[in-house]
N, C-alpha and C. Protein backbone atom coordinates (compact mmCIF):
# COMPACT_ATOMS: atom_id res chain seq x y z
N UNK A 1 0.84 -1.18 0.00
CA UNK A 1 0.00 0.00 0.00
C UNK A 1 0.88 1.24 0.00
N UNK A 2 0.57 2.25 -0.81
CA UNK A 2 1.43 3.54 -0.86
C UNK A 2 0.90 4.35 0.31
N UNK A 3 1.43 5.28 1.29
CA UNK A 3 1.20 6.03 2.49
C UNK A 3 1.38 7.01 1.34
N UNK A 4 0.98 7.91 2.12
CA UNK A 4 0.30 9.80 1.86
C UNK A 4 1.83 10.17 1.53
N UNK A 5 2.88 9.96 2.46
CA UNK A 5 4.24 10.57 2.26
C UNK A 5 4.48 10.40 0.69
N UNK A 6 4.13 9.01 0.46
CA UNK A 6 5.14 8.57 -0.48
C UNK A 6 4.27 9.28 -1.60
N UNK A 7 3.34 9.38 -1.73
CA UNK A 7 2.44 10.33 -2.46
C UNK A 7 3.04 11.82 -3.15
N UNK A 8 2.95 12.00 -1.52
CA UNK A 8 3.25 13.80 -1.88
C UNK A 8 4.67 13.69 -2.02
N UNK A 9 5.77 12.81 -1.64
CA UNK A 9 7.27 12.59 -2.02
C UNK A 9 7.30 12.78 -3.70
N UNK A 10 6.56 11.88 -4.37
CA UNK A 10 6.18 11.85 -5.72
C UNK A 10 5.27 12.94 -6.63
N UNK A 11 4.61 13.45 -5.95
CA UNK A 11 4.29 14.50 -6.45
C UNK A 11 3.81 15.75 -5.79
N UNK A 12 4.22 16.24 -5.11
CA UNK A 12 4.26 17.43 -4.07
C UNK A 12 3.43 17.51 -3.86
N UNK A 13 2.63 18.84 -3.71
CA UNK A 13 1.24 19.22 -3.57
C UNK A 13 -0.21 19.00 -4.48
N UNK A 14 0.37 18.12 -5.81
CA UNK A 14 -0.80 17.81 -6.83
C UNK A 14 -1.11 16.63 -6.90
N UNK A 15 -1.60 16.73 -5.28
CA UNK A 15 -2.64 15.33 -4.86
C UNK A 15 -3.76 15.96 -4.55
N UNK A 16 -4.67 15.01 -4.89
CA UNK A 16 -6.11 15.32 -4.80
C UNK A 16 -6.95 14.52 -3.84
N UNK A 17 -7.80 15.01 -2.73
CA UNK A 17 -8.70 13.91 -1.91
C UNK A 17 -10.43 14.32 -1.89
N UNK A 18 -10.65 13.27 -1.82
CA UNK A 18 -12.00 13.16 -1.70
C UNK A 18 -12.50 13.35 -0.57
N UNK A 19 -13.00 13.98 0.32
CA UNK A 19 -14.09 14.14 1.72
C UNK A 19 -14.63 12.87 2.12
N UNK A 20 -13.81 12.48 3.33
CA UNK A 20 -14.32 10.92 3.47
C UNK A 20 -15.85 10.81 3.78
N UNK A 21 -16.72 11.57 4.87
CA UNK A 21 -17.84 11.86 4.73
C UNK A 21 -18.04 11.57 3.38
N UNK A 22 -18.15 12.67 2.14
CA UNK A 22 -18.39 12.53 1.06
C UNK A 22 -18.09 11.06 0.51
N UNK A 23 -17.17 10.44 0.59
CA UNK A 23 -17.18 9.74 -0.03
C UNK A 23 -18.20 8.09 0.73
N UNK A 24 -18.43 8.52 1.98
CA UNK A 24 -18.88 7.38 2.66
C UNK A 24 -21.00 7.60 1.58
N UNK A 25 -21.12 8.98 1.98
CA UNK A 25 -22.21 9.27 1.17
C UNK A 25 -22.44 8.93 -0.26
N UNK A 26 -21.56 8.52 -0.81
CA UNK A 26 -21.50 8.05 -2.37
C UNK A 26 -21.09 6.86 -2.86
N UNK A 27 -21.14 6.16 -1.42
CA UNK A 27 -21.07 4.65 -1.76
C UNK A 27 -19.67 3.58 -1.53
N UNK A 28 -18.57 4.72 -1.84
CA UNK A 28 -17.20 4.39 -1.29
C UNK A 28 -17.00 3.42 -0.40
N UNK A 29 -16.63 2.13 -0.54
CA UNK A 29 -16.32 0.79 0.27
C UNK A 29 -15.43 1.57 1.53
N UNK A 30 -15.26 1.44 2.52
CA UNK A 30 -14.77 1.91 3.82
C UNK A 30 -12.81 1.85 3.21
N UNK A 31 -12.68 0.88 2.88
CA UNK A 31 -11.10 1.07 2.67
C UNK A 31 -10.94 2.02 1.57
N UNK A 32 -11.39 2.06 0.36
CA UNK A 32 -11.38 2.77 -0.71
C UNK A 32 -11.61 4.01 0.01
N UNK A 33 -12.22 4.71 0.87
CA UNK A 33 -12.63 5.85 1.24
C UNK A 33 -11.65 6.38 1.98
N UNK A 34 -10.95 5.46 2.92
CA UNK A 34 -9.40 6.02 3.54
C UNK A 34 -8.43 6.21 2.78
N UNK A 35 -8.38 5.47 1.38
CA UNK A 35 -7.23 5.85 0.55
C UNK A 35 -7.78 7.44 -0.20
N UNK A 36 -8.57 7.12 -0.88
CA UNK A 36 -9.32 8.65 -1.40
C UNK A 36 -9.36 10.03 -0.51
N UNK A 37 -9.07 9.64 1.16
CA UNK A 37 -9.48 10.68 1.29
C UNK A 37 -7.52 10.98 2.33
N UNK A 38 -7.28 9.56 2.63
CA UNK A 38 -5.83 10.44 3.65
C UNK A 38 -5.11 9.61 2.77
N UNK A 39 -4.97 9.36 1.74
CA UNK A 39 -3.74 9.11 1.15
C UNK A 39 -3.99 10.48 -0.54
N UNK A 40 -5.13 9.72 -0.81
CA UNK A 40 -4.71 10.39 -2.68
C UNK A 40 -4.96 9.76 -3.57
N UNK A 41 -5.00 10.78 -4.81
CA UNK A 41 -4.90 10.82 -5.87
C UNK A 41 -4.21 11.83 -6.39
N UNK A 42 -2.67 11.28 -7.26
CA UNK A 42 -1.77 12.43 -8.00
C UNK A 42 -2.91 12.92 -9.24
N UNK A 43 -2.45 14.52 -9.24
CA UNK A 43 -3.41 15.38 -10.15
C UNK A 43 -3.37 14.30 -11.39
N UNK A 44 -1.78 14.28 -11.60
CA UNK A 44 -1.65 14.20 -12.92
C UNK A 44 -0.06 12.96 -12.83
N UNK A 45 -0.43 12.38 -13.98
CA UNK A 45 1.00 11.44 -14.67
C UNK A 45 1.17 10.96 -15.81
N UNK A 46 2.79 12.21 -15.87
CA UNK A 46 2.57 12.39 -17.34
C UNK A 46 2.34 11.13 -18.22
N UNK A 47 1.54 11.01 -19.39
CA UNK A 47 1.04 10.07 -20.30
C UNK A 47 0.37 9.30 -19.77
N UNK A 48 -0.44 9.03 -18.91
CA UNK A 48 -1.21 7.58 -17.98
C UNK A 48 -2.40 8.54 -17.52
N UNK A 49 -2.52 9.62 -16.81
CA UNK A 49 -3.68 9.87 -15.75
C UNK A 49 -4.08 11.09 -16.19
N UNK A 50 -4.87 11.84 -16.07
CA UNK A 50 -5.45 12.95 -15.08
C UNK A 50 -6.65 12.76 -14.43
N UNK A 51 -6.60 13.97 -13.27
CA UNK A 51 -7.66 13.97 -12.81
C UNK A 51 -8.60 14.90 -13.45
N UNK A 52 -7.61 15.75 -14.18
CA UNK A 52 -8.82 17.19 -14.71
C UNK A 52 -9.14 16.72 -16.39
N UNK A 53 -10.37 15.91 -15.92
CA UNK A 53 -10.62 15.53 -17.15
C UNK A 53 -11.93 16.76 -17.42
N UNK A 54 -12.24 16.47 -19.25
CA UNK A 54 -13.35 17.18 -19.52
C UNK A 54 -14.82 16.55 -19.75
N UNK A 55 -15.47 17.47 -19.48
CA UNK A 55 -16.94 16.53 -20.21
C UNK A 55 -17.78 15.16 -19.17
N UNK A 56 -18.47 14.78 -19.40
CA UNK A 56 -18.72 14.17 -18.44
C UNK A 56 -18.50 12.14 -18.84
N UNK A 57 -18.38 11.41 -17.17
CA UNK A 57 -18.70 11.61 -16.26
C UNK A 57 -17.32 12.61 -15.75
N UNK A 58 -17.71 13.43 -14.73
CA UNK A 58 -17.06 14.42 -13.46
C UNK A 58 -16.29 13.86 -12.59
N UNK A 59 -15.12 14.30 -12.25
CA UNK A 59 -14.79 13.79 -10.92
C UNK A 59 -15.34 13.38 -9.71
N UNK A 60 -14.93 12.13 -9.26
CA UNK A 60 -15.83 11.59 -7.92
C UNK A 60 -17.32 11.74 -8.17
N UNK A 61 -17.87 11.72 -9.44
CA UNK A 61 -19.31 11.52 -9.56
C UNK A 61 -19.14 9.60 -9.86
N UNK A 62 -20.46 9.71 -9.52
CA UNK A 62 -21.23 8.31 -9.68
C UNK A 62 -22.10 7.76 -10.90
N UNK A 63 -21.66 6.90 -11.43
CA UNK A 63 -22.14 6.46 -12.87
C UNK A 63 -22.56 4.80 -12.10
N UNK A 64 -24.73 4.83 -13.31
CA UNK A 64 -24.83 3.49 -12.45
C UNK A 64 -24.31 2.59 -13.93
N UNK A 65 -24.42 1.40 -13.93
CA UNK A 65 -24.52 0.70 -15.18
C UNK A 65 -25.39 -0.38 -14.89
N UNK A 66 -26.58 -0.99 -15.88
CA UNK A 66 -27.03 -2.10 -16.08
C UNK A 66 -26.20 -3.26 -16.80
N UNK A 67 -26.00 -4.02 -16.07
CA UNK A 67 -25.23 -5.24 -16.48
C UNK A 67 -26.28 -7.03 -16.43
N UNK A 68 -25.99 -7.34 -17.01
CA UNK A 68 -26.26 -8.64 -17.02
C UNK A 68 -26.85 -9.27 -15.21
N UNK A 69 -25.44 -9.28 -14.89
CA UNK A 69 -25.51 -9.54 -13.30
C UNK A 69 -26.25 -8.84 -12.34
N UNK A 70 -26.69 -7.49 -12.99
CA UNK A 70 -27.20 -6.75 -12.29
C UNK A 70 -26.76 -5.12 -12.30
N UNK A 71 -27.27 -4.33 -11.43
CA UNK A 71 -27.06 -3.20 -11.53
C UNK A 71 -25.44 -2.76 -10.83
N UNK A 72 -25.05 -1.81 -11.59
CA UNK A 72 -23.34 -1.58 -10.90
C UNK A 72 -23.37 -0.24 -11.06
N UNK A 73 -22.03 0.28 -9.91
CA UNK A 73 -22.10 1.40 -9.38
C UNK A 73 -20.71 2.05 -9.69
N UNK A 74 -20.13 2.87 -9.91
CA UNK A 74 -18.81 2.68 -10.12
C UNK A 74 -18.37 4.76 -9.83
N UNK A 75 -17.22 4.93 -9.09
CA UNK A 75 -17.31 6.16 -9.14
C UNK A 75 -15.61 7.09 -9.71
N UNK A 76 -15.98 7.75 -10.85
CA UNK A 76 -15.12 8.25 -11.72
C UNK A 76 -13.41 9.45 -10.59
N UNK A 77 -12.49 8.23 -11.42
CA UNK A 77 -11.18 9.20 -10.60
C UNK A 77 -10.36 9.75 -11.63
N UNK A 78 -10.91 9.88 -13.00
CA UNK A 78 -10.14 10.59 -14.15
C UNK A 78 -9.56 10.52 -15.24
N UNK A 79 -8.95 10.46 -15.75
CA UNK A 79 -8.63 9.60 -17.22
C UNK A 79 -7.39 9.31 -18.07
N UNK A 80 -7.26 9.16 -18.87
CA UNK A 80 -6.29 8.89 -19.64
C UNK A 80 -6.40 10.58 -20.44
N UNK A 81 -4.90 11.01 -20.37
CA UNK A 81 -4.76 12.20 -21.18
C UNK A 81 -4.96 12.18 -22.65
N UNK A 82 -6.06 13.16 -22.85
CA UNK A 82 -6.43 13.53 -24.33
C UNK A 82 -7.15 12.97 -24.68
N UNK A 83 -7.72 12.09 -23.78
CA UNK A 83 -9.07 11.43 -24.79
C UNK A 83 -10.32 11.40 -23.34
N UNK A 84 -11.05 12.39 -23.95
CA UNK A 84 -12.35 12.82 -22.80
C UNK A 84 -13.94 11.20 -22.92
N UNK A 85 -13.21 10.98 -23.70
CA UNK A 85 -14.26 9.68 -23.78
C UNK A 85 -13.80 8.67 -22.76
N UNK A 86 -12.66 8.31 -22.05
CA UNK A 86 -12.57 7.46 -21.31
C UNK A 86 -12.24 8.28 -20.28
N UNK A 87 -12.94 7.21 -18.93
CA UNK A 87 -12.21 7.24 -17.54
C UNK A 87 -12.07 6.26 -16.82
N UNK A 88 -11.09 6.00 -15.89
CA UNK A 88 -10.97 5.60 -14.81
C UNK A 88 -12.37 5.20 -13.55
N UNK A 89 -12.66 4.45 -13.59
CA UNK A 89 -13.38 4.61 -12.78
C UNK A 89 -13.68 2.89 -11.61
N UNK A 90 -13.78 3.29 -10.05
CA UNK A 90 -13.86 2.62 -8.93
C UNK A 90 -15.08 1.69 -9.37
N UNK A 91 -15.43 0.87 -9.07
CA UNK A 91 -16.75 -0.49 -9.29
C UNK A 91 -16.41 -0.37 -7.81
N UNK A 92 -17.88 0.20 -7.13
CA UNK A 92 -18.03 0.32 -5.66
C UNK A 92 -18.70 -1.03 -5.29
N UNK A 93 -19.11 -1.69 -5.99
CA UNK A 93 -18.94 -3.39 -5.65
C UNK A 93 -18.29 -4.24 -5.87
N UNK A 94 -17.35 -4.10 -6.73
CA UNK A 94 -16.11 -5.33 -6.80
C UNK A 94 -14.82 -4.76 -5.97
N UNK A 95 -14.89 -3.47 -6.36
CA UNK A 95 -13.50 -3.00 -6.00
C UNK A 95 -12.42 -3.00 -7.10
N UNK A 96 -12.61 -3.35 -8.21
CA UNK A 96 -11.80 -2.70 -9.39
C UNK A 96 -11.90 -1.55 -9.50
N UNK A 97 -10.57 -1.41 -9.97
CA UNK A 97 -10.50 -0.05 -11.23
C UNK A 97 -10.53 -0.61 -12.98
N UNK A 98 -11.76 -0.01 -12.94
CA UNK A 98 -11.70 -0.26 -14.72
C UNK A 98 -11.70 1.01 -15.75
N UNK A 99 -11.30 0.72 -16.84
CA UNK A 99 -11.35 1.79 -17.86
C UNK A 99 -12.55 1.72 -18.47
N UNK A 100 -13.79 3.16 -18.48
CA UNK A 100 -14.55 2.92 -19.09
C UNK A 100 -14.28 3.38 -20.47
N UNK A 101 -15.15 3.15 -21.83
CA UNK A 101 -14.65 4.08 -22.75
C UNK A 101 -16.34 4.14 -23.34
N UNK A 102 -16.42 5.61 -23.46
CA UNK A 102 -17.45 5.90 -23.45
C UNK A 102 -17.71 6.00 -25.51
N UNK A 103 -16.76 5.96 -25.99
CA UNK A 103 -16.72 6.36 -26.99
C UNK A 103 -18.16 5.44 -28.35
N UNK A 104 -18.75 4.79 -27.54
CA UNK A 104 -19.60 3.67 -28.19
C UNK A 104 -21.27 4.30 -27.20
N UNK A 105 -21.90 3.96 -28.47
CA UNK A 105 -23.28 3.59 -27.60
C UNK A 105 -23.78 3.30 -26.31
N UNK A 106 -22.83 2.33 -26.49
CA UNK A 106 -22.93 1.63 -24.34
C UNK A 106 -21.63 1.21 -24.44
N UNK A 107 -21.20 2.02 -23.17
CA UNK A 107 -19.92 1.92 -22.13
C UNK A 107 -19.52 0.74 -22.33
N UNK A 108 -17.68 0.93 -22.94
CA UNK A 108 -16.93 -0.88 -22.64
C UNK A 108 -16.31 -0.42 -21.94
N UNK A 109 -15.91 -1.82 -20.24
CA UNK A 109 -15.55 -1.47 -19.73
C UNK A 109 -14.16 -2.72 -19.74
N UNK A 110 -13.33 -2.70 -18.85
CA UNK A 110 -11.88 -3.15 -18.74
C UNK A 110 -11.11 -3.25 -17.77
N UNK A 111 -10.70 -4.29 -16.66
CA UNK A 111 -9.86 -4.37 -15.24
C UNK A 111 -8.73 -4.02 -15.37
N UNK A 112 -8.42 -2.55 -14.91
CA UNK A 112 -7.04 -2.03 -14.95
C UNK A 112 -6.12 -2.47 -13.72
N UNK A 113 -6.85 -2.48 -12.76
CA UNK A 113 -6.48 -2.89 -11.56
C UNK A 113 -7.53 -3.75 -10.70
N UNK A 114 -6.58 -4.91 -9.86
CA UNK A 114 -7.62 -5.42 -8.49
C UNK A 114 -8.28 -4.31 -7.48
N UNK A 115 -7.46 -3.33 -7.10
CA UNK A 115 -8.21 -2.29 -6.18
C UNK A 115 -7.29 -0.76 -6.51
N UNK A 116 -8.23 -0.36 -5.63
CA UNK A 116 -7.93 0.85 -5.92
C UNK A 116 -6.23 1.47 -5.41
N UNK A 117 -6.05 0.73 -4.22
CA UNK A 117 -4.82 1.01 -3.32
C UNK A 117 -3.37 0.62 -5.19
N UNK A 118 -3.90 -1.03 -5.49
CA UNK A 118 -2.79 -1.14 -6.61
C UNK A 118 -2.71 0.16 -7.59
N UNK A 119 -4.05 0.29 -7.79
CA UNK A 119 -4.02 1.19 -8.98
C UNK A 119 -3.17 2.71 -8.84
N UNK A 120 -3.71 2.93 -7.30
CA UNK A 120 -2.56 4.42 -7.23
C UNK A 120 -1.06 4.01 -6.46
N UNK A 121 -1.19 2.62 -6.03
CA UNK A 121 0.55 2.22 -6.06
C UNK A 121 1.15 2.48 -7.43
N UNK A 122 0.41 1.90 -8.88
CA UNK A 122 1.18 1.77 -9.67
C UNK A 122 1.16 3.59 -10.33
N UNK A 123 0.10 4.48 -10.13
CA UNK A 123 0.34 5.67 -10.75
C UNK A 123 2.05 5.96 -10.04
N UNK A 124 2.21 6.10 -9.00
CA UNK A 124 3.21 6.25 -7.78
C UNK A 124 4.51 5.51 -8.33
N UNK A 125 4.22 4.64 -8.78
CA UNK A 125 5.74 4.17 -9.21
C UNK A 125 6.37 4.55 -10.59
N UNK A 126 5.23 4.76 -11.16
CA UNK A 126 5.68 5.66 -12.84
C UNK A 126 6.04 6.36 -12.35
N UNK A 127 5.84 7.16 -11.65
CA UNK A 127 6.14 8.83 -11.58
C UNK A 127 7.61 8.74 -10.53
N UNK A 128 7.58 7.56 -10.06
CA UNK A 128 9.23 7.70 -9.14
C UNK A 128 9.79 7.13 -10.53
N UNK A 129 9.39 6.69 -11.25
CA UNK A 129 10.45 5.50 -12.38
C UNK A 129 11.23 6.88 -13.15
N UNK A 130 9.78 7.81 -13.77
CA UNK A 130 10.62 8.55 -14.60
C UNK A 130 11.40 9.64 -13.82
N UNK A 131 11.74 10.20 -12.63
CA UNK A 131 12.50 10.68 -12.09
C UNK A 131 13.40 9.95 -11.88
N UNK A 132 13.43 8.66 -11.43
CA UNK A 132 15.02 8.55 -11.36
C UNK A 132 15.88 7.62 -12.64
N UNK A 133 14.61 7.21 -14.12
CA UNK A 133 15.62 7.45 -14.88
C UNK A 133 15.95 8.69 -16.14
N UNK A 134 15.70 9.71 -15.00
CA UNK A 134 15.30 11.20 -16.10
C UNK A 134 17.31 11.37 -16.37
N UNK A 135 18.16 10.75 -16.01
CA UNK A 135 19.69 11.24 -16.65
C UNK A 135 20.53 9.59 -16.70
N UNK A 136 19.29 8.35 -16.90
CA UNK A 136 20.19 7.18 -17.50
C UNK A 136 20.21 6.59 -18.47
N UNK A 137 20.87 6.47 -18.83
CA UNK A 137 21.69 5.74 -19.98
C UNK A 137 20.59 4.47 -20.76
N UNK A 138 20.33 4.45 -21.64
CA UNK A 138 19.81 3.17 -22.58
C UNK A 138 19.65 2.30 -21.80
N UNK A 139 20.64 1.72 -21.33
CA UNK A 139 21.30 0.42 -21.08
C UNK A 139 20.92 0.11 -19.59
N UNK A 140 20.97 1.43 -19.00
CA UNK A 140 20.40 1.58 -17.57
C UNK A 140 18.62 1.70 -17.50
N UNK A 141 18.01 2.33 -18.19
CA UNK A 141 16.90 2.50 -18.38
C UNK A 141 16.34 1.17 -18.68
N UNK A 142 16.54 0.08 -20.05
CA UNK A 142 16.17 -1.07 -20.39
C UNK A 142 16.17 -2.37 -19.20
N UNK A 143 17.42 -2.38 -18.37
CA UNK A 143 17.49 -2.84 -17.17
C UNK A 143 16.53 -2.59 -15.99
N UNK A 144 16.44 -1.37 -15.76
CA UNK A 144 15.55 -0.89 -14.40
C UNK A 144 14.06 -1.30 -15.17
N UNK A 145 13.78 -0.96 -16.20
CA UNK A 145 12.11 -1.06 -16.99
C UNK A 145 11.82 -2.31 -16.96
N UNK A 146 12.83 -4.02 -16.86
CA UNK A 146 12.73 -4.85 -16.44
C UNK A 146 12.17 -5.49 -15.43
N UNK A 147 12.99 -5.03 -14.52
CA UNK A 147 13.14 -5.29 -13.22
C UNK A 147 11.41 -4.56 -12.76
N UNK A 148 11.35 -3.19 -13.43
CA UNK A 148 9.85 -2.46 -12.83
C UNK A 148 8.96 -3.48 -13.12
N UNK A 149 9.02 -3.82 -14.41
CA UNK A 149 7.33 -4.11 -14.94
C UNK A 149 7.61 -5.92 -14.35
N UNK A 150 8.35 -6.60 -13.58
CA UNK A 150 8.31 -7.86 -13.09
C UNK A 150 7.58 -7.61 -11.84
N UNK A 151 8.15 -6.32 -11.08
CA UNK A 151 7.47 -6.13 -9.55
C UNK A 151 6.11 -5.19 -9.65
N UNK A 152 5.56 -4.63 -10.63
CA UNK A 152 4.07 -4.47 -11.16
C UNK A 152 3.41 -5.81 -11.30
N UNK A 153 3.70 -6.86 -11.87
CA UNK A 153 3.11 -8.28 -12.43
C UNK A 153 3.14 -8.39 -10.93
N UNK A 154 3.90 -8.64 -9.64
CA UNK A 154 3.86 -9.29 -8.81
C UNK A 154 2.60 -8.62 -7.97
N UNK A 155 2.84 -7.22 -8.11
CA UNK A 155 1.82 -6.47 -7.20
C UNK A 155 0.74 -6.81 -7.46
N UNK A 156 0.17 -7.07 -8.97
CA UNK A 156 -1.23 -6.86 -9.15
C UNK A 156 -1.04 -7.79 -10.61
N UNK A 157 -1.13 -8.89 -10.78
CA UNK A 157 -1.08 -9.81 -12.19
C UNK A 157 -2.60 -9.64 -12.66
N UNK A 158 -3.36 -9.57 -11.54
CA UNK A 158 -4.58 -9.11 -13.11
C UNK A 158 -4.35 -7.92 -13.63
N UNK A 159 -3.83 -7.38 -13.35
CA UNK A 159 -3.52 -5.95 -14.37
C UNK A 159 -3.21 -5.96 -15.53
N UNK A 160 -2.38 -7.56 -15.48
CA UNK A 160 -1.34 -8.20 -16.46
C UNK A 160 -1.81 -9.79 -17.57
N UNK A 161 -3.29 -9.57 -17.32
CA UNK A 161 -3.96 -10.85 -17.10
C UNK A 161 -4.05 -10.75 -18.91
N UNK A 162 -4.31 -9.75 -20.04
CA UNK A 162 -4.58 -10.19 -20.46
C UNK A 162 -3.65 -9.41 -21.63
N UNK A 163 -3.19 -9.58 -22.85
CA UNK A 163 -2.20 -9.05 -23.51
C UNK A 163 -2.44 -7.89 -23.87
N UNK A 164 -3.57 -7.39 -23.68
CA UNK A 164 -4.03 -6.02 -24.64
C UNK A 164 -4.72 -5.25 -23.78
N UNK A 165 -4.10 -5.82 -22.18
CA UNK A 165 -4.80 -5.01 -21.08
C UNK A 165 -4.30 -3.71 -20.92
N UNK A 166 -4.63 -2.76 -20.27
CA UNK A 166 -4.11 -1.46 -20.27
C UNK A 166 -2.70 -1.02 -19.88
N UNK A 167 -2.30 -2.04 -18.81
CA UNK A 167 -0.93 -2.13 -17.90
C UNK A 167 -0.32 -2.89 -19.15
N UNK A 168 -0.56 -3.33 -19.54
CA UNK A 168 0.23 -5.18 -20.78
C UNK A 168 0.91 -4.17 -21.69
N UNK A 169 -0.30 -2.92 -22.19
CA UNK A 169 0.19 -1.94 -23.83
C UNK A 169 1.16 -1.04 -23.26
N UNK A 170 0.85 -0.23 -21.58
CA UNK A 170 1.99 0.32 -21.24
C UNK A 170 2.89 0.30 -21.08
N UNK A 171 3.25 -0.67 -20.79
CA UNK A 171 4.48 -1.42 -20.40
C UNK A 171 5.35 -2.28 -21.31
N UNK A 172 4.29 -2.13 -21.85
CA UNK A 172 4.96 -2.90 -23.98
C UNK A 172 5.26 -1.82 -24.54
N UNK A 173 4.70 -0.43 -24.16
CA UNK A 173 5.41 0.21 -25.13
C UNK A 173 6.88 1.12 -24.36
N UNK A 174 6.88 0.92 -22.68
CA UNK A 174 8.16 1.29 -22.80
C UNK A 174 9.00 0.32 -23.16
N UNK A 175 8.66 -0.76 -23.67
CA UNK A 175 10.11 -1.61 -23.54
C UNK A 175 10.35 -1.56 -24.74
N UNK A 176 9.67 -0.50 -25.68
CA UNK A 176 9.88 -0.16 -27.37
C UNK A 176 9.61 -1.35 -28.75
């Protein structure tokens, strides 16, 4: 689990929290609601996140969906940069993070992460990765990008579950 330090260590003051009240009022599973509200969400990471997305759904709003299984609840933490059709968003009954993409008729959705805690471990480790290999070498970079994306698979392998999963293309495309 990432602590608040290691948060704001990684990205100073452009963390974002949710009102745990608030978030207990909107459905927020009790653990999900302590991370949202005393740990975080980084604003932003470069190429992977924001929070200041446009258009709707809104930040920390609530989107329901009819599913097969039943009705689902899921509440939006932001998106992939440059494309306002998808977000991020919590399944306040499973506890995934999935990518929705709104860009269709009806919402496809996608397991980016087992919970929410992996999902902002792994924003947290991009953002330490590219600082400390912002002055190494090829050879140093190809090595450490190894070694990263083995201890991502360990943290969270459904992330990794399927080849064309969201973590699978990122991580395929740093390794070029």
């Amino acid at each position: 689990m990432v602590a608040r330090w290691q948060l704001n260590e990684a990205f100073g003051e452009d963390v974002i929290h949710l009102n745990h009240d608030l978030a207990g009022e909107l459905g927020v599973p009790p653990v999900d609601r302590g991370i949202l509200a005393y740990v975080g969400l980084p604003r932003k990471v470069a190429g992977l996140f924001t929070a200041e997305t446009v258009g709707s759904p809104e930040l920390f709003s609530v989107t329901a969906f009819d599913l097969p299984g039943g009705r689902k609840e899921a509440i939006s933490l932001g998106g992939p940069p440059g494309d306002d059709m998808m977000r991020f968003q919590l399944d306040l009954h499973e506890g995934y993070v999935v990518l929705v993409s709104y860009h269709a008729d009806k919402p496809q959705a996608e397991i980016v992460n087992s919970s929410l805690d992996e999902f902002v471990e792994f924003l947290c480790r991009f953002a330490v990765r590219a600082k400390e290999l912002r002055d190494a070498s090829a050879e140093e970079t190809r090595e450490y990008t190894e070694g990263f994306i083995e201890v991502l698979k360990e943290i969270d392998p459904i992330a990794f579950s399927q080849s064309d999963s969201w973590w699978s293309m990122v991580t395929d495309e740093m390794k070029g």
